[in-house]
PDB file of N, CA and C in Angstrom:
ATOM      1  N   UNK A   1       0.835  -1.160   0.000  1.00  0.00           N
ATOM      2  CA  UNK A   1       0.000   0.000   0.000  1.00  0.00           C
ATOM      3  C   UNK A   1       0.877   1.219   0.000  1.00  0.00           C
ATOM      4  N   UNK A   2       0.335   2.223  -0.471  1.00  0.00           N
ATOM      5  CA  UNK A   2       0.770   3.170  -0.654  1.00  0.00           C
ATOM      6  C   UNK A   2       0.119   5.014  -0.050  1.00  0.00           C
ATOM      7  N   UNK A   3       0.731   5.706   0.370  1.00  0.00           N
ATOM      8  CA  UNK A   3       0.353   6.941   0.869  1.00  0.00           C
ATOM      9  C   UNK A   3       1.018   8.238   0.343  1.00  0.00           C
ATOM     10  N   UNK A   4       0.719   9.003  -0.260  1.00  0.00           N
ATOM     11  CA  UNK A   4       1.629   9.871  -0.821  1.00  0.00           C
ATOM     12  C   UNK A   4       0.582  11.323  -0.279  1.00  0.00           C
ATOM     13  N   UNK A   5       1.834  12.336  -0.114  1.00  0.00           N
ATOM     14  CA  UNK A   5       0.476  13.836   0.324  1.00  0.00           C
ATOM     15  C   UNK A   5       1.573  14.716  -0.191  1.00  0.00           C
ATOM     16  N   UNK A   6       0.750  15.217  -0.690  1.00  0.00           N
ATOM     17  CA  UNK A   6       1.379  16.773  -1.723  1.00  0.00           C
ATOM     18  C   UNK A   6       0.563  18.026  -0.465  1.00  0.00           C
ATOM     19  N   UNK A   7       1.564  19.044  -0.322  1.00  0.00           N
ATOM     20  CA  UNK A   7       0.910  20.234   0.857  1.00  0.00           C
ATOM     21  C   UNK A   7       1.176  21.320  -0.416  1.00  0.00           C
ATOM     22  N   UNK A   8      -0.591  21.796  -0.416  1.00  0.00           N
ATOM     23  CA  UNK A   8      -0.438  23.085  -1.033  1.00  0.00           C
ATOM     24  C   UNK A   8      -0.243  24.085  -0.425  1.00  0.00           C
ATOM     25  N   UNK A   9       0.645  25.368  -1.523  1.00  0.00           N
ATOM     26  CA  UNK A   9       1.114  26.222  -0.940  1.00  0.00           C
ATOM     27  C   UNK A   9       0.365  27.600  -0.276  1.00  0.00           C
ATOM     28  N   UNK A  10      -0.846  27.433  -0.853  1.00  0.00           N
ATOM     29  CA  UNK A  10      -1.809  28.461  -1.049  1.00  0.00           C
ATOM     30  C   UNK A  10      -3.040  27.996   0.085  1.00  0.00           C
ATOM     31  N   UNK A  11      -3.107  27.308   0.718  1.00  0.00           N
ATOM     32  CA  UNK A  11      -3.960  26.328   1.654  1.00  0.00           C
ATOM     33  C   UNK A  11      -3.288  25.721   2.413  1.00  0.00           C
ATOM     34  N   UNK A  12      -4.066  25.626   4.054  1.00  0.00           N
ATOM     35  CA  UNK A  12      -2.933  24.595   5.016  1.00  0.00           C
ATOM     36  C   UNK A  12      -3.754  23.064   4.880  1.00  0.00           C
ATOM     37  N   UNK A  13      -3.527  22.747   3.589  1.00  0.00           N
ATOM     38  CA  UNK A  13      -4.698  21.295   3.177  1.00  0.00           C
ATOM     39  C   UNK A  13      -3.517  20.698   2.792  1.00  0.00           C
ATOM     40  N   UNK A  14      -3.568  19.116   2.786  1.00  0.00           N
ATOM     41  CA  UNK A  14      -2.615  18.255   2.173  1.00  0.00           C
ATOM     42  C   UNK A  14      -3.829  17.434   1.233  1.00  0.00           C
ATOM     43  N   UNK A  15      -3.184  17.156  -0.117  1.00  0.00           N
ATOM     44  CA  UNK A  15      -3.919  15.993  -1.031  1.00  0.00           C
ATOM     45  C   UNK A  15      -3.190  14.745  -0.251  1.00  0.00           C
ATOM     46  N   UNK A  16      -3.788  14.015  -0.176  1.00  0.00           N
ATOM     47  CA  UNK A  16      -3.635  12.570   0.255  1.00  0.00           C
ATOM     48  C   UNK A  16      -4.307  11.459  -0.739  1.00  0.00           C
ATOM     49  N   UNK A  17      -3.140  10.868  -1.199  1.00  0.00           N
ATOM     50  CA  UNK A  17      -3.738   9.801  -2.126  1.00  0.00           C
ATOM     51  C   UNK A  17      -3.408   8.704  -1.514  1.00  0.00           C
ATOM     52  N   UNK A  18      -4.144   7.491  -1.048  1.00  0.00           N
ATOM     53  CA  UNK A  18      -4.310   6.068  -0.291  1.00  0.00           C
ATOM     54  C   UNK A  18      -4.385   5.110  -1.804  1.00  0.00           C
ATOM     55  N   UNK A  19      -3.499   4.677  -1.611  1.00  0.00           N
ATOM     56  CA  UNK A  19      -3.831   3.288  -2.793  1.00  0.00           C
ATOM     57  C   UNK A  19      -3.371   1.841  -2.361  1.00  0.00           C
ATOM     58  N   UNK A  20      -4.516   0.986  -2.376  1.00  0.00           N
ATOM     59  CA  UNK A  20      -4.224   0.057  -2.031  1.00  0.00           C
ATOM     60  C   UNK A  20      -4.075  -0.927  -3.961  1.00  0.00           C
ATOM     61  N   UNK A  21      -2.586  -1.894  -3.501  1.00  0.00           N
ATOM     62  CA  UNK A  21      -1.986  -1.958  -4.825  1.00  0.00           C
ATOM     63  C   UNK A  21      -3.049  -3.406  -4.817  1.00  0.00           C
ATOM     64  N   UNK A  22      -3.073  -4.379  -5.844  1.00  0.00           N
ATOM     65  CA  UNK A  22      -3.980  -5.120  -6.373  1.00  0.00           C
ATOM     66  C   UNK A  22      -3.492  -6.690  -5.764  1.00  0.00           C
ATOM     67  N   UNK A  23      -2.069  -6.746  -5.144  1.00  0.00           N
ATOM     68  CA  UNK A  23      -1.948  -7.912  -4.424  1.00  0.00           C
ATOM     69  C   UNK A  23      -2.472  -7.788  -3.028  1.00  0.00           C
ATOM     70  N   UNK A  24      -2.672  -6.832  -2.423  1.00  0.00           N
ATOM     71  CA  UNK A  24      -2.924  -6.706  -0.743  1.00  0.00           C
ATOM     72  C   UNK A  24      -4.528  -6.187  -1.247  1.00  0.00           C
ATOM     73  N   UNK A  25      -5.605  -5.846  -2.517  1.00  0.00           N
ATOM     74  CA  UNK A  25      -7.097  -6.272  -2.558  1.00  0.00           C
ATOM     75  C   UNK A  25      -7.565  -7.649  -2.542  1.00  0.00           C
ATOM     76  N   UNK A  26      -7.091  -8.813  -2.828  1.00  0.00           N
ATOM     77  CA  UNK A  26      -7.476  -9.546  -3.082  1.00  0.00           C
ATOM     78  C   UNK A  26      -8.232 -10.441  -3.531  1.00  0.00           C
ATOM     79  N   UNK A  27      -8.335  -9.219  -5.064  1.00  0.00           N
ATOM     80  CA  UNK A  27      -9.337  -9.506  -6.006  1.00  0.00           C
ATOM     81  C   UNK A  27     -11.042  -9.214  -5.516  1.00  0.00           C
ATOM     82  N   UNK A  28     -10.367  -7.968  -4.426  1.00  0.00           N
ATOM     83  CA  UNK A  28     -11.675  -7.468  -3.907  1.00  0.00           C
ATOM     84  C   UNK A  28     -12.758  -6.733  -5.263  1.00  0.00           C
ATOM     85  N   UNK A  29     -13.684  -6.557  -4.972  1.00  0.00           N
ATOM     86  CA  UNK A  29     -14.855  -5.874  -6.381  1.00  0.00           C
ATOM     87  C   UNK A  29     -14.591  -4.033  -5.679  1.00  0.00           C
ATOM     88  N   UNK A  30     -14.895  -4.188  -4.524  1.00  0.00           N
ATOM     89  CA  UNK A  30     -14.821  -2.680  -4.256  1.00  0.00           C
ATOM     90  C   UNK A  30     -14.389  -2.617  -2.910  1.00  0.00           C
ATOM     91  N   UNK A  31     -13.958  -1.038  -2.800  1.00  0.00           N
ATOM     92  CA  UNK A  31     -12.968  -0.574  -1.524  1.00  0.00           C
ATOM     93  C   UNK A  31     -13.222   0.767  -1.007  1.00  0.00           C
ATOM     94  N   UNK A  32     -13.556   0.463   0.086  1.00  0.00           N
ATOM     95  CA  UNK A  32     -13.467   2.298   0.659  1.00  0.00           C
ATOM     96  C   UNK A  32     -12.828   2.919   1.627  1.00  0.00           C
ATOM     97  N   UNK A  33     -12.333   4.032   2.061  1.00  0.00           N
ATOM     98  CA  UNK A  33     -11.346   4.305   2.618  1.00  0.00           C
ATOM     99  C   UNK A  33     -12.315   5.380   3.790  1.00  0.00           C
ATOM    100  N   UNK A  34     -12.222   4.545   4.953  1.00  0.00           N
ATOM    101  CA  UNK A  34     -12.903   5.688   6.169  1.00  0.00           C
ATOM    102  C   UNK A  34     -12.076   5.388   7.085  1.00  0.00           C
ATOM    103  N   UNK A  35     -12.456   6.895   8.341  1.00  0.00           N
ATOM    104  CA  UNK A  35     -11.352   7.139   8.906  1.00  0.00           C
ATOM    105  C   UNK A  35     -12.344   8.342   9.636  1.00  0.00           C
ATOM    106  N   UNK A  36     -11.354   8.882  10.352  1.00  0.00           N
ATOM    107  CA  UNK A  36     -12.413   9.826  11.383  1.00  0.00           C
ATOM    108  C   UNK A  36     -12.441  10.878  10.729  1.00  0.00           C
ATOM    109  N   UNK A  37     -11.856  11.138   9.180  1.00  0.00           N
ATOM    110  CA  UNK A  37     -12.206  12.483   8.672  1.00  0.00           C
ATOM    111  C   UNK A  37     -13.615  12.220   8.038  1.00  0.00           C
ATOM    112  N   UNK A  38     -14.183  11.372   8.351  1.00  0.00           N
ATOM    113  CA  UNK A  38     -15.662  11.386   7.629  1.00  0.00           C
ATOM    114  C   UNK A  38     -16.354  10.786   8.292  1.00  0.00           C
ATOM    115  N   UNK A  39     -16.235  10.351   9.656  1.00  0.00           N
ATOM    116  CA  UNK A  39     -16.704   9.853  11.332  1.00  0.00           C
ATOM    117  C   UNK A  39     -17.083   8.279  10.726  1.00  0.00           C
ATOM    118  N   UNK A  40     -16.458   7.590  10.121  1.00  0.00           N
ATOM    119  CA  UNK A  40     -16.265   6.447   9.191  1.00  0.00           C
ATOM    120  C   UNK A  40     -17.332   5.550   8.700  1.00  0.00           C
ATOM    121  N   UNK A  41     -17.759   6.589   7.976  1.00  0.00           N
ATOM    122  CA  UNK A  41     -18.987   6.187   7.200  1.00  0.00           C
ATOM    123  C   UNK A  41     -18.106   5.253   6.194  1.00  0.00           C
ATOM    124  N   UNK A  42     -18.939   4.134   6.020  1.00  0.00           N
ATOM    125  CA  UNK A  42     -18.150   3.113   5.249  1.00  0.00           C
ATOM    126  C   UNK A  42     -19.126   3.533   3.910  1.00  0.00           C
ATOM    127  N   UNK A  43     -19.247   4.306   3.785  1.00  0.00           N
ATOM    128  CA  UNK A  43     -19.816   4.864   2.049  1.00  0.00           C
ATOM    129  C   UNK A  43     -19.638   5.737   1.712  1.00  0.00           C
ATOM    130  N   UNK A  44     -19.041   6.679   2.384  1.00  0.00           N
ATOM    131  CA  UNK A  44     -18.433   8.658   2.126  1.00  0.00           C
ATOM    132  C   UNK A  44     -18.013   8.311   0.605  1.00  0.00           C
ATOM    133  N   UNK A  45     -16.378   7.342   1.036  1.00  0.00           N
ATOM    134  CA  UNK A  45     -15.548   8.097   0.324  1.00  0.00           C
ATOM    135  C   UNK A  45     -14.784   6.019  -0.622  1.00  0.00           C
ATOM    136  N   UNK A  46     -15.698   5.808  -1.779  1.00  0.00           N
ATOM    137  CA  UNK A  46     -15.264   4.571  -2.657  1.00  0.00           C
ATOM    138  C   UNK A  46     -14.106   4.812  -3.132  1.00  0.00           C
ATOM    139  N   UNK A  47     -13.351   3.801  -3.203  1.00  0.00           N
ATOM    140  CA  UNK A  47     -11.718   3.486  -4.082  1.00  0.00           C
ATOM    141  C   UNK A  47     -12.192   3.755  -5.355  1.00  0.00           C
ATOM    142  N   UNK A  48     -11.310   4.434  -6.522  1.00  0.00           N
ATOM    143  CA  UNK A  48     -11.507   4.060  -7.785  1.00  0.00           C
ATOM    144  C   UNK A  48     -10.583   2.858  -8.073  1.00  0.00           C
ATOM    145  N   UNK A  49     -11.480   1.501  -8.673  1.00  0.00           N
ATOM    146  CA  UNK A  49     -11.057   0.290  -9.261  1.00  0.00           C
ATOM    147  C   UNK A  49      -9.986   0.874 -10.145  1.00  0.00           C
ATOM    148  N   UNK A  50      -9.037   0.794 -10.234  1.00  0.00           N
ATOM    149  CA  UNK A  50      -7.772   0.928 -11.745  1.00  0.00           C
ATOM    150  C   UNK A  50      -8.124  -0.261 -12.441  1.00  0.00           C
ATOM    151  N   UNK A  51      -8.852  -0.552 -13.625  1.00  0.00           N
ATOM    152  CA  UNK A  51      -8.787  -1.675 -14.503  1.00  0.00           C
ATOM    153  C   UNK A  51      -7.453  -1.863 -15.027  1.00  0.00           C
ATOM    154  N   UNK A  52      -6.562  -0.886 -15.465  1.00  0.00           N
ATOM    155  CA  UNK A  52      -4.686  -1.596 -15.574  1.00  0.00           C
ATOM    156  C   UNK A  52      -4.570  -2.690 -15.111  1.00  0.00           C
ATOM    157  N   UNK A  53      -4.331  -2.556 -13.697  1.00  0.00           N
ATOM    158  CA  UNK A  53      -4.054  -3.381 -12.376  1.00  0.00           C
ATOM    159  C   UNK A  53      -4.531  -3.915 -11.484  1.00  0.00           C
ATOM    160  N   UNK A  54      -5.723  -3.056 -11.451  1.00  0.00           N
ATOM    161  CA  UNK A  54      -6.759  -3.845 -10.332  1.00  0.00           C
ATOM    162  C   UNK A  54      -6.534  -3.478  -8.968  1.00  0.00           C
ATOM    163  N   UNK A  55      -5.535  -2.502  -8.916  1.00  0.00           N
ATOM    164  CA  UNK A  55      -5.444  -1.458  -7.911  1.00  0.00           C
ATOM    165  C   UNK A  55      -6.757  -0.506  -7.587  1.00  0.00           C
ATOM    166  N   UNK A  56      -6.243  -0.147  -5.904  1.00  0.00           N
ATOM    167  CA  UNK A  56      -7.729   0.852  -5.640  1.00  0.00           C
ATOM    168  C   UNK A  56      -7.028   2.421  -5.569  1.00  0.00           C
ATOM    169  N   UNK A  57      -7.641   3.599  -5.617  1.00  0.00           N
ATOM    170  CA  UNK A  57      -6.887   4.392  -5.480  1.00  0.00           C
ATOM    171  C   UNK A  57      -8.057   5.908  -5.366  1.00  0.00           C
ATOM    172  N   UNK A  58      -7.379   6.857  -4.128  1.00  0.00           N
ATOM    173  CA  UNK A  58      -8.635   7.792  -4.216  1.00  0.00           C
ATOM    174  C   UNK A  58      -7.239   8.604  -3.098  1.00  0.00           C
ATOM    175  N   UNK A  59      -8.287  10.224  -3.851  1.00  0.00           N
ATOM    176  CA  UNK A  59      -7.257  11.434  -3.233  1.00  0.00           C
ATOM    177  C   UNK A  59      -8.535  12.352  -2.687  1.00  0.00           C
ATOM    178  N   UNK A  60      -7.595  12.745  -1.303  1.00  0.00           N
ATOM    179  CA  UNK A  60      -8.580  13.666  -0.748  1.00  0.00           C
ATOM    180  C   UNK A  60      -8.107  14.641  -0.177  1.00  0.00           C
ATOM    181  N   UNK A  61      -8.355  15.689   0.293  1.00  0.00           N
ATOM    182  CA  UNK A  61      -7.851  16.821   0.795  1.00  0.00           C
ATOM    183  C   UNK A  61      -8.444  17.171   2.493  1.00  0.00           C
ATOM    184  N   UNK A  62      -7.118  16.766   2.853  1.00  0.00           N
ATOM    185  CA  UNK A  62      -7.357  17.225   4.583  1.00  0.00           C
ATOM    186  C   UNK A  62      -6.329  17.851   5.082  1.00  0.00           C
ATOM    187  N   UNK A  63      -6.929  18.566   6.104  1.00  0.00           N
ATOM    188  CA  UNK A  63      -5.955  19.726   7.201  1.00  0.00           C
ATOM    189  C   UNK A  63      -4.996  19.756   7.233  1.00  0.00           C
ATOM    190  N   UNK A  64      -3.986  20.544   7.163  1.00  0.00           N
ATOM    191  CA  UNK A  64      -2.540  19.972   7.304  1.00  0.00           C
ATOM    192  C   UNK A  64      -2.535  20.176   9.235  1.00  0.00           C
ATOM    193  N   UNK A  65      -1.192  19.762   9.320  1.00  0.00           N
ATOM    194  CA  UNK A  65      -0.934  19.765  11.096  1.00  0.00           C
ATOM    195  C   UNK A  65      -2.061  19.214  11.529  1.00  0.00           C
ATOM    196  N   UNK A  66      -2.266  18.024  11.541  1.00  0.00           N
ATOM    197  CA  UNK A  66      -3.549  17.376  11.991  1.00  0.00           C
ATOM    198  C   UNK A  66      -2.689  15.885  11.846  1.00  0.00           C
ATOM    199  N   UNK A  67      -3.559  14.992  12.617  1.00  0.00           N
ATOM    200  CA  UNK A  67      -3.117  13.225  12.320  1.00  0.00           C
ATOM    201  C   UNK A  67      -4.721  12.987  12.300  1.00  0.00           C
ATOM    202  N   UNK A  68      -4.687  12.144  11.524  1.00  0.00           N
ATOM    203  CA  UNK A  68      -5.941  11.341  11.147  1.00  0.00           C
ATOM    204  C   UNK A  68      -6.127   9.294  11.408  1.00  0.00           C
ATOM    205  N   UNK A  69      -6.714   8.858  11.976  1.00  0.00           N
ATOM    206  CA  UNK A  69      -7.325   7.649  12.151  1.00  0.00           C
ATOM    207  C   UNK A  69      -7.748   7.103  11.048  1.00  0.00           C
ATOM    208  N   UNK A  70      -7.454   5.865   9.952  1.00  0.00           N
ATOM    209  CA  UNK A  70      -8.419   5.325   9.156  1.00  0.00           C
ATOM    210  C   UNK A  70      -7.992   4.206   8.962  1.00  0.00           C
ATOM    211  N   UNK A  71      -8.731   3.276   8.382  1.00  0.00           N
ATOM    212  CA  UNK A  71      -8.764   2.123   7.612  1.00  0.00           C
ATOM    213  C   UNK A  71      -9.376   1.614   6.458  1.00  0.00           C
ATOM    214  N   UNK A  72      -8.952   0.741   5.852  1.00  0.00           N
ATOM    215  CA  UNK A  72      -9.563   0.312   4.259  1.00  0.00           C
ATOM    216  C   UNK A  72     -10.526  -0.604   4.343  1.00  0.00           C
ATOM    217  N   UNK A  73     -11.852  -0.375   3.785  1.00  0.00           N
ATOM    218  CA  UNK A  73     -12.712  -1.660   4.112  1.00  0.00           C
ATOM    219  C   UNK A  73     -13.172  -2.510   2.441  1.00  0.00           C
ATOM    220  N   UNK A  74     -13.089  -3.264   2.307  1.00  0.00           N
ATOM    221  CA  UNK A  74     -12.869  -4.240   1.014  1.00  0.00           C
ATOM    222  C   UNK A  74     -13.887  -5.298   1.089  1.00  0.00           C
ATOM    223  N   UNK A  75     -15.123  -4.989  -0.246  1.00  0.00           N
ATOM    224  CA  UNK A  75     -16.124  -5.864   0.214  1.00  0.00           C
ATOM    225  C   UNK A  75     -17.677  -5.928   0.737  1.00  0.00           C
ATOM    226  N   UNK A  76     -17.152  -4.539   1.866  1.00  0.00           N
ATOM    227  CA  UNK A  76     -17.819  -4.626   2.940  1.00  0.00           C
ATOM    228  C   UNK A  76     -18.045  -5.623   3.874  1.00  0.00           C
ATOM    229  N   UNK A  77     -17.030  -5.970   3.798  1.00  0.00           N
ATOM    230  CA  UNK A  77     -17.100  -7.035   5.299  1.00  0.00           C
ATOM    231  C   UNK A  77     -15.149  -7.482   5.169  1.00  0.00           C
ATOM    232  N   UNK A  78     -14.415  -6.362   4.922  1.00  0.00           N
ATOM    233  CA  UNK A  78     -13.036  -7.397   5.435  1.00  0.00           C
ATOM    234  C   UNK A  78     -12.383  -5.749   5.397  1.00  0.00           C
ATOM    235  N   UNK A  79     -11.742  -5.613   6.641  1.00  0.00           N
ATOM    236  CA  UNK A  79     -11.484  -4.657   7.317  1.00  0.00           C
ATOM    237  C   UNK A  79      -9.002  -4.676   6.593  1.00  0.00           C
ATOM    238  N   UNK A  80      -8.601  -3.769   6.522  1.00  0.00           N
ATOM    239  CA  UNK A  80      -7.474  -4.157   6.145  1.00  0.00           C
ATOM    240  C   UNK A  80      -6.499  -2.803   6.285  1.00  0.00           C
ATOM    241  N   UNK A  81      -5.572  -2.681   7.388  1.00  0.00           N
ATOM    242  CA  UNK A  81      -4.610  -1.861   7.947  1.00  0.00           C
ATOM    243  C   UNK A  81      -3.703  -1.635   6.567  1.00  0.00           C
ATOM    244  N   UNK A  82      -3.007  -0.316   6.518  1.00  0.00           N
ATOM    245  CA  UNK A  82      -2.505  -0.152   5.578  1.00  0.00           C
ATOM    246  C   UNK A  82      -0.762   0.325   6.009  1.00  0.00           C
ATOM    247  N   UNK A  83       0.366  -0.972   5.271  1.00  0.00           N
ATOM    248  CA  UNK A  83       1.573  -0.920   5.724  1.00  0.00           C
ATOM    249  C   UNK A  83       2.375   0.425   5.415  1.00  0.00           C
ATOM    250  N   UNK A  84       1.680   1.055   5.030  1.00  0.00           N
ATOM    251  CA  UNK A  84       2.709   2.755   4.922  1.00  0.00           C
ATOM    252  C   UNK A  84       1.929   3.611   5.479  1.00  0.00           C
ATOM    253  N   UNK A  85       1.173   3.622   6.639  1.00  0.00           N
ATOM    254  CA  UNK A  85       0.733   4.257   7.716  1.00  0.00           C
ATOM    255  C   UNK A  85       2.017   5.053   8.636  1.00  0.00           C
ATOM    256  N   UNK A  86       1.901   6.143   8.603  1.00  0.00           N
ATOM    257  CA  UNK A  86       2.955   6.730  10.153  1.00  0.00           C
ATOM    258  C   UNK A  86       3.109   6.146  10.996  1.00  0.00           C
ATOM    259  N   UNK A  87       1.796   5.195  11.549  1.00  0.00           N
ATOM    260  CA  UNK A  87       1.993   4.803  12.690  1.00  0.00           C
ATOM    261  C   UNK A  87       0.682   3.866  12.903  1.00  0.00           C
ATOM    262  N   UNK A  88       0.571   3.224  14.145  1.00  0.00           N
ATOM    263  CA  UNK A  88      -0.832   2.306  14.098  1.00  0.00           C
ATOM    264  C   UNK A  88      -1.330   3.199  16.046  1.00  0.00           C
ATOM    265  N   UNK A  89      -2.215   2.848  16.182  1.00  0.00           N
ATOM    266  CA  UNK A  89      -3.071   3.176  17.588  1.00  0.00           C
ATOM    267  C   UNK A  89      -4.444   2.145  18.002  1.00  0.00           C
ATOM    268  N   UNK A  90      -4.060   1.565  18.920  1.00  0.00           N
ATOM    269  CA  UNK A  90      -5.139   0.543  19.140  1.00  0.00           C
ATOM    270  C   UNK A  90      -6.055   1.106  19.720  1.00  0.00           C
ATOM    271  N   UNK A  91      -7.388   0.997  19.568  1.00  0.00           N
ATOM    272  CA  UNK A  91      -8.786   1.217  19.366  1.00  0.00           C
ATOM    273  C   UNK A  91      -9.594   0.807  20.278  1.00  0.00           C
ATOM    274  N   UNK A  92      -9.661   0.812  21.609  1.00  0.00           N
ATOM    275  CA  UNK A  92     -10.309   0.109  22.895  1.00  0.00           C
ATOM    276  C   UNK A  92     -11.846   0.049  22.363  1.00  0.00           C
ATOM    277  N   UNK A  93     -12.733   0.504  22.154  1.00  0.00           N
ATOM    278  CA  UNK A  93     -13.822   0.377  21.560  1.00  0.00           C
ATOM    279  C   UNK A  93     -14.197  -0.572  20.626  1.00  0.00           C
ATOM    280  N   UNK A  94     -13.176  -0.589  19.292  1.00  0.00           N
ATOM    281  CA  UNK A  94     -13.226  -1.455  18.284  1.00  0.00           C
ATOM    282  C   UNK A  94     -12.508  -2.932  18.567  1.00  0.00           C
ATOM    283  N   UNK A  95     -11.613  -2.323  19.534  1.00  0.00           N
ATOM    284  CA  UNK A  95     -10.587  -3.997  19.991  1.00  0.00           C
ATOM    285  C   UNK A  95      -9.260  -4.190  18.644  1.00  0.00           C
ATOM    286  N   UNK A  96      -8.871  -3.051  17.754  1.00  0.00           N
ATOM    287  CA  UNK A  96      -8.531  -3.028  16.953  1.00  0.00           C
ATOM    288  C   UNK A  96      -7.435  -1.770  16.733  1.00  0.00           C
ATOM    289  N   UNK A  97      -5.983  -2.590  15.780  1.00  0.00           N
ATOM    290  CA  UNK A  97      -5.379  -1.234  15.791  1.00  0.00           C
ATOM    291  C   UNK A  97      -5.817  -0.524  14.644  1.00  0.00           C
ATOM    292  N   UNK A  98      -5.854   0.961  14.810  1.00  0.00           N
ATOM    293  CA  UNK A  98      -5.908   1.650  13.204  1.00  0.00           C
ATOM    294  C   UNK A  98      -4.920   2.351  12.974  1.00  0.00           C
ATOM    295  N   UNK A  99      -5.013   2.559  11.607  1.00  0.00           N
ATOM    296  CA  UNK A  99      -3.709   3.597  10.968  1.00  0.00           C
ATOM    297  C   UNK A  99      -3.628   4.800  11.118  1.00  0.00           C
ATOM    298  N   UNK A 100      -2.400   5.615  11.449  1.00  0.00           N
ATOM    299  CA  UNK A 100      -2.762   7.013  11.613  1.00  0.00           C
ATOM    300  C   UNK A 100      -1.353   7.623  10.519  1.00  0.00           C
ATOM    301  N   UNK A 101      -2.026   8.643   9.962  1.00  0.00           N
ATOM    302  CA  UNK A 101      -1.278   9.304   8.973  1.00  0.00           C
ATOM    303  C   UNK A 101      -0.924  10.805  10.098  1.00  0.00           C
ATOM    304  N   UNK A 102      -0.085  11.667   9.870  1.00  0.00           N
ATOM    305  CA  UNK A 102       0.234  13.170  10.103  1.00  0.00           C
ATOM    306  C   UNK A 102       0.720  14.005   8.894  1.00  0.00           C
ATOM    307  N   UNK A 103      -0.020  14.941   9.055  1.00  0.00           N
ATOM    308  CA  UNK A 103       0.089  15.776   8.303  1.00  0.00           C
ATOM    309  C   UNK A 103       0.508  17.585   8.261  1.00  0.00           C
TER     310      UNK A 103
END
């Protein structure tokens, strides 16, 4: 997986593009990416399928100087941590670690 954030100069926003590459989907049909910037509605914010590869991939624009909570859900029913995360934070509520990006 992959995380890349471009900080514009004109805005304290970072683009954040999350792509999960097509061996760690696992020939999933669809993917969405929630996280507490959208209080993790598992329908905000869908992966675009890459037919190339079969990669998922979606860019969004959040706060800069901020860290954010999220995870990839594939399916709708298979939950999947993403290995180029900043960092992970376990989740007493969920019983689960999630990913946290900074920005």
């Amino acid at each position: 997986m992959s995380v890349s954030k471009k900080y514009l100069k004109t805005k304290p926003v970072c683009k954040v593009t999350f792509r999960i590459p097509s061996n760690m989907a696992n020939n999933a049909n669809k993917a969405t990416l929630t996280g507490d910037f959208n209080n993790w509605d598992v329908d905000a914010l869908q992966m675009k399928k890459l037919k190339k590869d079969g990669s998922f991939s979606v860019t969004i624009d959040l706060e800069a100087g901020k860290e954010y909570k999220y995870r990839y859900l594939l399916d709708d029913n298979n939950w999947l941590n993403d290995e180029a995360a900043d960092r992970y934070e376990f989740d007493h509520q969920v019983n689960t670690d999630n990913c946290i990006i900074s920005l």
